[in-house]
Protein backbone atom coordinates (compact mmCIF):
# COMPACT_ATOMS: atom_id res chain seq x y z
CA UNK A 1 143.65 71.95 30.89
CA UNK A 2 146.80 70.56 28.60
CA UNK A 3 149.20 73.37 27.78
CA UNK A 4 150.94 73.45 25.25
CA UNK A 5 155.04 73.54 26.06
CA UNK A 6 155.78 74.11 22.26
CA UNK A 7 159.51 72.14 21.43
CA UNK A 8 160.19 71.14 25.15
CA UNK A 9 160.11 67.34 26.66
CA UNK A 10 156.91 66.74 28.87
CA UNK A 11 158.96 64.82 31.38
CA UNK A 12 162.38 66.32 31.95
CA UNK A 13 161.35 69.30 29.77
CA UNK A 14 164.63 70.09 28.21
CA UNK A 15 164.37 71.65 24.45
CA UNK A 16 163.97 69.75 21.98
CA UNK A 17 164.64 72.38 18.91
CA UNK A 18 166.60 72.15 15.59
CA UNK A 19 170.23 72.76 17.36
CA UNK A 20 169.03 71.86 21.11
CA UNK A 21 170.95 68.83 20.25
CA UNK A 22 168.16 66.63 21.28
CA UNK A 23 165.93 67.36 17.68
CA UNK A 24 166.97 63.72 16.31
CA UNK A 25 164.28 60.83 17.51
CA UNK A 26 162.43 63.18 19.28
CA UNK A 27 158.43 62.35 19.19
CA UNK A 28 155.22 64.20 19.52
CA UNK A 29 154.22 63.61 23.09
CA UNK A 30 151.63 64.26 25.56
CA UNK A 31 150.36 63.59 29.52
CA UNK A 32 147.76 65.03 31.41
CA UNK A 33 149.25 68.43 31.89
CA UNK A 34 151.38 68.96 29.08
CA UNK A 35 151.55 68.74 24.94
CA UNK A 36 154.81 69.11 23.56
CA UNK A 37 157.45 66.09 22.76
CA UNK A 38 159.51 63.04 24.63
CA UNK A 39 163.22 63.46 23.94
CA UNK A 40 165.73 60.22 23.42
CA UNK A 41 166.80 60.06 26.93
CA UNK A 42 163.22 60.40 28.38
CA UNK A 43 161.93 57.30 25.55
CA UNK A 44 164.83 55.37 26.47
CA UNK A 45 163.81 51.61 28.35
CA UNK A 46 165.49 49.17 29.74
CA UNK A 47 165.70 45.73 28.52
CA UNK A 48 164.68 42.79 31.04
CA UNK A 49 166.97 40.62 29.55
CA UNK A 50 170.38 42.72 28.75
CA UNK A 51 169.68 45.23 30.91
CA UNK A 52 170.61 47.56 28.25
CA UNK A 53 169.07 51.19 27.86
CA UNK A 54 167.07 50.97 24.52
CA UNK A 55 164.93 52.81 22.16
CA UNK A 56 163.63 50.01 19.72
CA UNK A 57 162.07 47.78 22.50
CA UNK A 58 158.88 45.21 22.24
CA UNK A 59 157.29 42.83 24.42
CA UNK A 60 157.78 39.12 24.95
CA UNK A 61 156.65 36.83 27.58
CA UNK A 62 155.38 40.26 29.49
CA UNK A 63 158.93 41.83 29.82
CA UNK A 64 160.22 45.11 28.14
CA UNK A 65 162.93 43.91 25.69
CA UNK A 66 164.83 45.01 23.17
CA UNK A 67 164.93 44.21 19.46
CA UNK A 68 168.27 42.32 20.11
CA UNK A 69 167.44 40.20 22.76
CA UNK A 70 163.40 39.43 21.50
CA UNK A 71 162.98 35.73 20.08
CA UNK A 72 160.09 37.13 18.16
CA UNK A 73 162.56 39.20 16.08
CA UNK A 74 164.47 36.11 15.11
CA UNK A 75 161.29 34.39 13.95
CA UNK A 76 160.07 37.15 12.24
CA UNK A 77 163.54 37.31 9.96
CA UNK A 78 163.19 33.51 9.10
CA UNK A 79 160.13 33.97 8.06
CA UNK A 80 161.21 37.18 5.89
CA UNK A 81 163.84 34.65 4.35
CA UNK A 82 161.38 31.80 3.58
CA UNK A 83 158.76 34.25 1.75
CA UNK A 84 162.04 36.09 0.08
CA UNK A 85 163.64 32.75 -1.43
CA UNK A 86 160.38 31.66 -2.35
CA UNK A 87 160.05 31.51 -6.80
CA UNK A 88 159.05 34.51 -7.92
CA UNK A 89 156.36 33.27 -10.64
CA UNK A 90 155.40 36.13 -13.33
């Protein structure tokens, strides 16, 4: 049975309420006990690359890594410039 921990983290559950000071970039979360949501500190990952603690993270090459560090990123903005210089035909 999942219960339902209202505003509270399912893993460290500290609140998560307007004014807890952990409202911003929390998410709806749940695990096999509880519903509730997954503050920042509790989402945060660390890069395999930088080592950094991160939110915005992907995969690449089977690592955890963040936006900064993923060579996917880069190729994805080059290819945002090449379709964004391309003529605009009306």
């Amino acid at each position: 049975m999942i219960i339902d921990i209202g505003d509270k983290c399912v893993e460290c559950k500290n609140d998560t309420s307007p004014g807890s000071g952990r409202f911003v970039n929390r998410i709806p979360a749940g695990n096999d006990e509880f519903e509730g949501y997954l503050c920042t500190e509790c989402r945060l990952m660390t890069c395999e690359i930088c080592n950094e603690e991160v939110i915005d993270y992907g995969g690449y090459n089977g690592m955890i890594v963040c936006d900064d560090c993923n060579p996917e990123e880069d190729e994805d903005e080059e290819t945002e410039k090449k379709v964004d210089s391309s003529p605009q035909l009306f």
